[in-house]
PDB file of N, CA and C in Angstrom:
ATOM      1  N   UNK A   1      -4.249 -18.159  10.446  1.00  0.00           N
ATOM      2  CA  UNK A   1      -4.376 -17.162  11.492  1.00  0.00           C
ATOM      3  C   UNK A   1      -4.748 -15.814  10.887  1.00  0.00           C
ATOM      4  N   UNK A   2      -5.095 -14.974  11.870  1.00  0.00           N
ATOM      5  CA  UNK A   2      -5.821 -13.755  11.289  1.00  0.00           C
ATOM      6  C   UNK A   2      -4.288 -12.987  10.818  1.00  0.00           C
ATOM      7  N   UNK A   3      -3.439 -12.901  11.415  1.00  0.00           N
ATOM      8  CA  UNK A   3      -2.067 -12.366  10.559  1.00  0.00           C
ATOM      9  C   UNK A   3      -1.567 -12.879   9.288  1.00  0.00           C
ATOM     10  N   UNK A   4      -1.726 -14.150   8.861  1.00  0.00           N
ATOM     11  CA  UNK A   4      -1.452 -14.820   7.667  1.00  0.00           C
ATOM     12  C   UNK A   4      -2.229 -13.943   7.016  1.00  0.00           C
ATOM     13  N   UNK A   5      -3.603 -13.961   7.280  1.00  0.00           N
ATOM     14  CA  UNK A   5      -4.795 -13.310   5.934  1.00  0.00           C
ATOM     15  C   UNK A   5      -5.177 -12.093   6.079  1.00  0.00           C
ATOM     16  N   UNK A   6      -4.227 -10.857   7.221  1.00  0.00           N
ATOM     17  CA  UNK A   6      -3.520  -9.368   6.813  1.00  0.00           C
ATOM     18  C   UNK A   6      -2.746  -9.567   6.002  1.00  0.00           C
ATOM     19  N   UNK A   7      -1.537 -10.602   6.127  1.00  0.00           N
ATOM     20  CA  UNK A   7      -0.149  -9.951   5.485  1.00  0.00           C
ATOM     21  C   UNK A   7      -0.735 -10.485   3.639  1.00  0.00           C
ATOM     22  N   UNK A   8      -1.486 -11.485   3.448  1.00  0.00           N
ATOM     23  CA  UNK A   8      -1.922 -12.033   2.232  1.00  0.00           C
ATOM     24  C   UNK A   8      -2.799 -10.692   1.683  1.00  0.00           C
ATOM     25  N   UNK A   9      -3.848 -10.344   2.653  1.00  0.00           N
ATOM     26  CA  UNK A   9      -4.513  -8.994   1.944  1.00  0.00           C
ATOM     27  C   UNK A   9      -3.767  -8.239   1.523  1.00  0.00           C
ATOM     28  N   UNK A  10      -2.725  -7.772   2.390  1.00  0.00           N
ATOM     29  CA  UNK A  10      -1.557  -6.434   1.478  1.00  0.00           C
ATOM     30  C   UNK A  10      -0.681  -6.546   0.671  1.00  0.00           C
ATOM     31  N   UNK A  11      -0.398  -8.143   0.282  1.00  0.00           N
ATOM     32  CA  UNK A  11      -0.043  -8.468  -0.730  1.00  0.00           C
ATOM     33  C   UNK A  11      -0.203  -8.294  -1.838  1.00  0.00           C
ATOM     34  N   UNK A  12      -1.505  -8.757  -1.812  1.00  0.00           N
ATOM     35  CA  UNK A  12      -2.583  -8.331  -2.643  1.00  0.00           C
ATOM     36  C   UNK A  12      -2.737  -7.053  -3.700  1.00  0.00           C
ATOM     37  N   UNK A  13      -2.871  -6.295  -2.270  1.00  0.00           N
ATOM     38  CA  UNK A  13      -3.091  -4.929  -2.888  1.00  0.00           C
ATOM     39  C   UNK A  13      -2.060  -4.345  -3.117  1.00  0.00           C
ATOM     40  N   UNK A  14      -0.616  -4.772  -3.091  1.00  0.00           N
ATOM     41  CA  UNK A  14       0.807  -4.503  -3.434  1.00  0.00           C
ATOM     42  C   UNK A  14       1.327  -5.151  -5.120  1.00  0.00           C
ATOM     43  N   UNK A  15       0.329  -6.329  -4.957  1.00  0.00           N
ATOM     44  CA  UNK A  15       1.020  -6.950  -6.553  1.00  0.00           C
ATOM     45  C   UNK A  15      -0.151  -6.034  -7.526  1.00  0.00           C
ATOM     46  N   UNK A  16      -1.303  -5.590  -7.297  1.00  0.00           N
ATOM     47  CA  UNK A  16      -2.305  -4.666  -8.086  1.00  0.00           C
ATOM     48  C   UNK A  16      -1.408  -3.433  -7.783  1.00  0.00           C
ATOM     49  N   UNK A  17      -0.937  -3.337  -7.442  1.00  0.00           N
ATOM     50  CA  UNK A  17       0.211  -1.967  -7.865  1.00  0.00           C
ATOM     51  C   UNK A  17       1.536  -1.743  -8.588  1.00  0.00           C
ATOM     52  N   UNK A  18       1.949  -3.176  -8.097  1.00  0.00           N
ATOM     53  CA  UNK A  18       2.950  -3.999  -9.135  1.00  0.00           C
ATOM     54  C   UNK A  18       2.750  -3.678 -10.544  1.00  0.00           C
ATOM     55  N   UNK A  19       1.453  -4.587 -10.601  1.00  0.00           N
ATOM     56  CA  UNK A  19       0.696  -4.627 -12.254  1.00  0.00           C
ATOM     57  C   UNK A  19       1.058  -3.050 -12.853  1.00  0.00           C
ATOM     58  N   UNK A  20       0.118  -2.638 -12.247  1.00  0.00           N
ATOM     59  CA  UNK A  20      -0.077  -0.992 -12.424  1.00  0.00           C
ATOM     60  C   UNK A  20       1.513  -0.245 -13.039  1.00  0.00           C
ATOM     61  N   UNK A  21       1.825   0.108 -12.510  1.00  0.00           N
ATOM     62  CA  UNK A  21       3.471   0.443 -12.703  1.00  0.00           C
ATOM     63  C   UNK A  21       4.327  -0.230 -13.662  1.00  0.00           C
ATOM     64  N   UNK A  22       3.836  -1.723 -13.753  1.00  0.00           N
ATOM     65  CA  UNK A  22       4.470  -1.965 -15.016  1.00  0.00           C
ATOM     66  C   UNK A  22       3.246  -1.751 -16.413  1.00  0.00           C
ATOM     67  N   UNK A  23       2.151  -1.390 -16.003  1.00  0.00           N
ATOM     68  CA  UNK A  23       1.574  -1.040 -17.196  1.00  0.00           C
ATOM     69  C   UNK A  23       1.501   0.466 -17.731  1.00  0.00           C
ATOM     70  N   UNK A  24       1.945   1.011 -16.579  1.00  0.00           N
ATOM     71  CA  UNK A  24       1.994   2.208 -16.603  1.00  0.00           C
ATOM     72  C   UNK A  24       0.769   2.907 -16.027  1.00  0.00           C
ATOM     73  N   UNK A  25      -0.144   2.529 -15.671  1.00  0.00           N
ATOM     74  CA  UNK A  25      -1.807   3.019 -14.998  1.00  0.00           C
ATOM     75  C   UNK A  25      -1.856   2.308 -13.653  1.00  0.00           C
ATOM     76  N   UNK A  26      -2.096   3.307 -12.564  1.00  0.00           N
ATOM     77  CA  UNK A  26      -2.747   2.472 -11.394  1.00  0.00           C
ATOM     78  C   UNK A  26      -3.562   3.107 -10.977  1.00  0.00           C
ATOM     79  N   UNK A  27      -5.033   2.469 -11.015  1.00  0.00           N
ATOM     80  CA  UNK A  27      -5.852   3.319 -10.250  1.00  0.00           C
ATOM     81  C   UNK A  27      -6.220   3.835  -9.477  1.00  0.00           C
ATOM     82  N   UNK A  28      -6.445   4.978  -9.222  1.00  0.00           N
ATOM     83  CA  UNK A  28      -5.971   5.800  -8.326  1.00  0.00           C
ATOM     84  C   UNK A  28      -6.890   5.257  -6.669  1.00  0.00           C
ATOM     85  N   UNK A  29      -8.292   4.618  -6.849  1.00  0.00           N
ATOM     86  CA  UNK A  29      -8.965   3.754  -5.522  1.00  0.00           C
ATOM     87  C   UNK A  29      -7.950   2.733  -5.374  1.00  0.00           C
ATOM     88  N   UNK A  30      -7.281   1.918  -6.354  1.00  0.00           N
ATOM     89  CA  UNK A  30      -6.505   1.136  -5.749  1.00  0.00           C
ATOM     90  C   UNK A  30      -5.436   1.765  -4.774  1.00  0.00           C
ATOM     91  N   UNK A  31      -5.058   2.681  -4.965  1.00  0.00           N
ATOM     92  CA  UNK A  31      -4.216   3.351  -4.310  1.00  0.00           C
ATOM     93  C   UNK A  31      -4.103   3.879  -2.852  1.00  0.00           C
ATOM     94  N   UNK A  32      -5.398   4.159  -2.699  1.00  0.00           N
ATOM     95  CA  UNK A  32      -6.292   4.396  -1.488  1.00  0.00           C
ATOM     96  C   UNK A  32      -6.499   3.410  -1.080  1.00  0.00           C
ATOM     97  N   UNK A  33      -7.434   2.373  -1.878  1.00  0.00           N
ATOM     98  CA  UNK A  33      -6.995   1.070  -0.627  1.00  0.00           C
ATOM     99  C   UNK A  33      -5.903   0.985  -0.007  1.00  0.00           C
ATOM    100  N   UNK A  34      -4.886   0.832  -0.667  1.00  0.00           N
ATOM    101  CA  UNK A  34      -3.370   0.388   0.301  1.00  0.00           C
ATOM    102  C   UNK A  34      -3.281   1.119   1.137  1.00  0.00           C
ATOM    103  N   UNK A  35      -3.724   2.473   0.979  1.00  0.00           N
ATOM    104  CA  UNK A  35      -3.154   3.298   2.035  1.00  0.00           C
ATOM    105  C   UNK A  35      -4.234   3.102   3.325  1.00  0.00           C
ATOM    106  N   UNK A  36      -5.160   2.784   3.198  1.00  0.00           N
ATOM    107  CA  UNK A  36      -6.027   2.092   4.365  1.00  0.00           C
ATOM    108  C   UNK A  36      -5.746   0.608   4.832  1.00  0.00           C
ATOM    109  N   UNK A  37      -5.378  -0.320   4.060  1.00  0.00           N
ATOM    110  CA  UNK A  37      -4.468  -1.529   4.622  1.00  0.00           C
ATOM    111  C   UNK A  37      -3.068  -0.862   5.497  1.00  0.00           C
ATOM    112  N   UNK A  38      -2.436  -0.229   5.003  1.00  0.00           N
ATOM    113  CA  UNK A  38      -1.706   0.093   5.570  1.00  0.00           C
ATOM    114  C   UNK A  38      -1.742   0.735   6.793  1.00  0.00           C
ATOM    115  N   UNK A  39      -2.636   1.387   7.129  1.00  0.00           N
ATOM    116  CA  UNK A  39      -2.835   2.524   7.859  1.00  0.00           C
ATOM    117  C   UNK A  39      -3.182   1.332   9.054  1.00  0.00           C
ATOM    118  N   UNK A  40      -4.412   0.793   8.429  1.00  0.00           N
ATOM    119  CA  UNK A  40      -4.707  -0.504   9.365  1.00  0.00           C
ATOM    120  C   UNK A  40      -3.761  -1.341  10.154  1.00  0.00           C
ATOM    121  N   UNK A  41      -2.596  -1.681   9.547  1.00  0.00           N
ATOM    122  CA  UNK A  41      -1.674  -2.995   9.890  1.00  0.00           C
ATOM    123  C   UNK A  41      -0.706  -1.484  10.831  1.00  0.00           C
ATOM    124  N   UNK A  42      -0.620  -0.766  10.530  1.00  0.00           N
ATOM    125  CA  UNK A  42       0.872   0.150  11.082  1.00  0.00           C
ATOM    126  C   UNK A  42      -0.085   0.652  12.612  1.00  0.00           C
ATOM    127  N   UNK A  43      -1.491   0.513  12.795  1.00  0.00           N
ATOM    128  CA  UNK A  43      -1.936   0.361  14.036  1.00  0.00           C
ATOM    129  C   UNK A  43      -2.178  -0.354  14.819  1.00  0.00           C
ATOM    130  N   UNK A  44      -1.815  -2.149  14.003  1.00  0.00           N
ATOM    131  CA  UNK A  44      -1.703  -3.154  14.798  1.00  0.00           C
ATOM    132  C   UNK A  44      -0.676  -4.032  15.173  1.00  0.00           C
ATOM    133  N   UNK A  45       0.268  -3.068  14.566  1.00  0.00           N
ATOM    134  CA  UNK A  45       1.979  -3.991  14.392  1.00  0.00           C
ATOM    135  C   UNK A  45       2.638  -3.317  15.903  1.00  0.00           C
ATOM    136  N   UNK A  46       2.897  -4.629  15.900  1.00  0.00           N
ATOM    137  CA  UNK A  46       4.303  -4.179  18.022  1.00  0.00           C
ATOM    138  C   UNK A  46       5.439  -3.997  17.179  1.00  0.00           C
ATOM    139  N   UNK A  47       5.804  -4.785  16.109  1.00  0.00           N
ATOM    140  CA  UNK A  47       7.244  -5.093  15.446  1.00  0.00           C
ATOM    141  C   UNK A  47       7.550  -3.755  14.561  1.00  0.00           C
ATOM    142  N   UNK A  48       8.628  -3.229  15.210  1.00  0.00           N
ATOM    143  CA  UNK A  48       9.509  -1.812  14.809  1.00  0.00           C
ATOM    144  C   UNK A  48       9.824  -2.239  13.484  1.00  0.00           C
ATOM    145  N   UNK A  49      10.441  -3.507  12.648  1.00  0.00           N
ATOM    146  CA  UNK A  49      10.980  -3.537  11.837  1.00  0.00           C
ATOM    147  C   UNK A  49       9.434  -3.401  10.379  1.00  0.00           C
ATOM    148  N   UNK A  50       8.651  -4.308  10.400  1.00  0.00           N
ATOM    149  CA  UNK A  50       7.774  -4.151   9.806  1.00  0.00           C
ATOM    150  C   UNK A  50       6.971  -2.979   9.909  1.00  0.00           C
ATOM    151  N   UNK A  51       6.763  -2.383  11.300  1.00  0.00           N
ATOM    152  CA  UNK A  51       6.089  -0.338  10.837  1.00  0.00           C
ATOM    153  C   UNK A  51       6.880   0.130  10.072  1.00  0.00           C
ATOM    154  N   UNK A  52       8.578  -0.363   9.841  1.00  0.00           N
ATOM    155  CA  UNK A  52       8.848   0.829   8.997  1.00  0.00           C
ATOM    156  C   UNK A  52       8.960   0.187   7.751  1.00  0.00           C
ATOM    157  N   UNK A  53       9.038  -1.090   7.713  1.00  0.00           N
ATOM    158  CA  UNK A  53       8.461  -1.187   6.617  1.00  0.00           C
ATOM    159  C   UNK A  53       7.051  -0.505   5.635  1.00  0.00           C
ATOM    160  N   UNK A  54       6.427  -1.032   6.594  1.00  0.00           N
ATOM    161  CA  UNK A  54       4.919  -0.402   6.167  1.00  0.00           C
ATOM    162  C   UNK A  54       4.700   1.443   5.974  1.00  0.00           C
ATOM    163  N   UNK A  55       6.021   1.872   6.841  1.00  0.00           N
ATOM    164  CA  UNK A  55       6.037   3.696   6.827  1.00  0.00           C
ATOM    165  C   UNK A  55       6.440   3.954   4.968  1.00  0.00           C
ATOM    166  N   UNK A  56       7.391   2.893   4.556  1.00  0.00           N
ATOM    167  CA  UNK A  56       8.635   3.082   3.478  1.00  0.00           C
ATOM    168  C   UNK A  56       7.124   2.853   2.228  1.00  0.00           C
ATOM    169  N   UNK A  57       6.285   1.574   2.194  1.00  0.00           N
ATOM    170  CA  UNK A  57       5.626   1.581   1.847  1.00  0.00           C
ATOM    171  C   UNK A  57       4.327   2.913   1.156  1.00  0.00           C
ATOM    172  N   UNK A  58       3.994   2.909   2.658  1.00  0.00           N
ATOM    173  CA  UNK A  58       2.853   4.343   2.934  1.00  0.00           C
ATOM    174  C   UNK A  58       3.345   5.584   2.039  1.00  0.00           C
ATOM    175  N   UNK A  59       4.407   5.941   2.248  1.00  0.00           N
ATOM    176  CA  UNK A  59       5.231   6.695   1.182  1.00  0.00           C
ATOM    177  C   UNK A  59       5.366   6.221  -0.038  1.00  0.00           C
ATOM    178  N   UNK A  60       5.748   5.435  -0.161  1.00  0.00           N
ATOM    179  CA  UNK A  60       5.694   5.138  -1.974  1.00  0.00           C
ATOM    180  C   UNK A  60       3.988   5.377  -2.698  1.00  0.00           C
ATOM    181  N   UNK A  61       3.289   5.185  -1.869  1.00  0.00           N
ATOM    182  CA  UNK A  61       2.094   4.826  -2.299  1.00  0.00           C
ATOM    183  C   UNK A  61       1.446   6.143  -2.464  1.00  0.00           C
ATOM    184  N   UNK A  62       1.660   7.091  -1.170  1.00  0.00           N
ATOM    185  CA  UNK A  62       1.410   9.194  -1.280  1.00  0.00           C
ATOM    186  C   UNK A  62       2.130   9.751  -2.032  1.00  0.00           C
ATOM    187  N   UNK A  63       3.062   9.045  -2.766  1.00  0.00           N
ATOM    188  CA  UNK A  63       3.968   9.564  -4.010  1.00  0.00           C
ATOM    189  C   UNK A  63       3.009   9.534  -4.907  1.00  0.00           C
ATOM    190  N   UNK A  64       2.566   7.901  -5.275  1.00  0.00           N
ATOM    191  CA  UNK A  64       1.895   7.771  -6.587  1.00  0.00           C
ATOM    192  C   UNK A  64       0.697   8.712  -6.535  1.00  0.00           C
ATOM    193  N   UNK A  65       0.013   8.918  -5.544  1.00  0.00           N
ATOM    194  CA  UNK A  65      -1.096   9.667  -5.327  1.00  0.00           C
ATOM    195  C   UNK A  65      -0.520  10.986  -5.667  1.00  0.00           C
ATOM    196  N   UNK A  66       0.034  11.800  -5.097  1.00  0.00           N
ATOM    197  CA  UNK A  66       0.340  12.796  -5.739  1.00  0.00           C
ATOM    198  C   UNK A  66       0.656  13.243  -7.016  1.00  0.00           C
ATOM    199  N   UNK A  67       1.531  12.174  -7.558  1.00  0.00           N
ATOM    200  CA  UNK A  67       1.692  11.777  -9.009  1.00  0.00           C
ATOM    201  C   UNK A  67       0.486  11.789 -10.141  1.00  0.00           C
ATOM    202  N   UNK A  68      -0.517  11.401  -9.582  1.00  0.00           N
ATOM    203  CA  UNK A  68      -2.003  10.864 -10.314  1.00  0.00           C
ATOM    204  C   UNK A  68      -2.906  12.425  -9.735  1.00  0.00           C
ATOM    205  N   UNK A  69      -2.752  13.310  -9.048  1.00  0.00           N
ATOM    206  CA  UNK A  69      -3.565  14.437  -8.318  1.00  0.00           C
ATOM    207  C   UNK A  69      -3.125  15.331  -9.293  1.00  0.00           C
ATOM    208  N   UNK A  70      -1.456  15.327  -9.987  1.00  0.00           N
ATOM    209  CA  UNK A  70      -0.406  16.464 -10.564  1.00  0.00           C
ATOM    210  C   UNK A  70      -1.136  16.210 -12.343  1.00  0.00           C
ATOM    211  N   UNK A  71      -1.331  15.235 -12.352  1.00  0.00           N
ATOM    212  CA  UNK A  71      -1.829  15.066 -13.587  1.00  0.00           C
ATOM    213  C   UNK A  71      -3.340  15.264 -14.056  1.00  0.00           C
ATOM    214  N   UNK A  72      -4.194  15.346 -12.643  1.00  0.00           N
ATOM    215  CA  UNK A  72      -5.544  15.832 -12.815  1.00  0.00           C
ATOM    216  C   UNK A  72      -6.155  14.348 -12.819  1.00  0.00           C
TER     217      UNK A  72
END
């Protein structure tokens, strides 16, 4: 179903951030992707529990961005 192969895409782009963090580098487009998966799914979700998931997310992810902006 088309929800199986959203929630598999942001997976996706969640374990390439995974990586990242434990290597210590994430690139900073990867970063931006998520935040457009995200942005995407938190405008198609009815379910309260998963937007805030995806809010808790969205935030972790404008952290790292800021994080990677502070460093130039």
């Amino acid at each position: 179903s088309k929800g199986v192969a959203r929630a598999e895409d942001l997976l996706q782009h969640l374990e390439i951030i995974r990586h990242g963090l434990l290597a210590g580098q994430i690139p900073r487009h990867k970063l931006k992707d998520v935040v457009k998966v995200i942005s995407r799914e938190q405008e198609m979700s009815q379910d309260p529990g998963l937007r805030q998931l995806l809010d808790d997310i969205e935030l972790r992810v404008k952290v790292e961005l800021a994080k990677l902006e502070m460093i130039g």
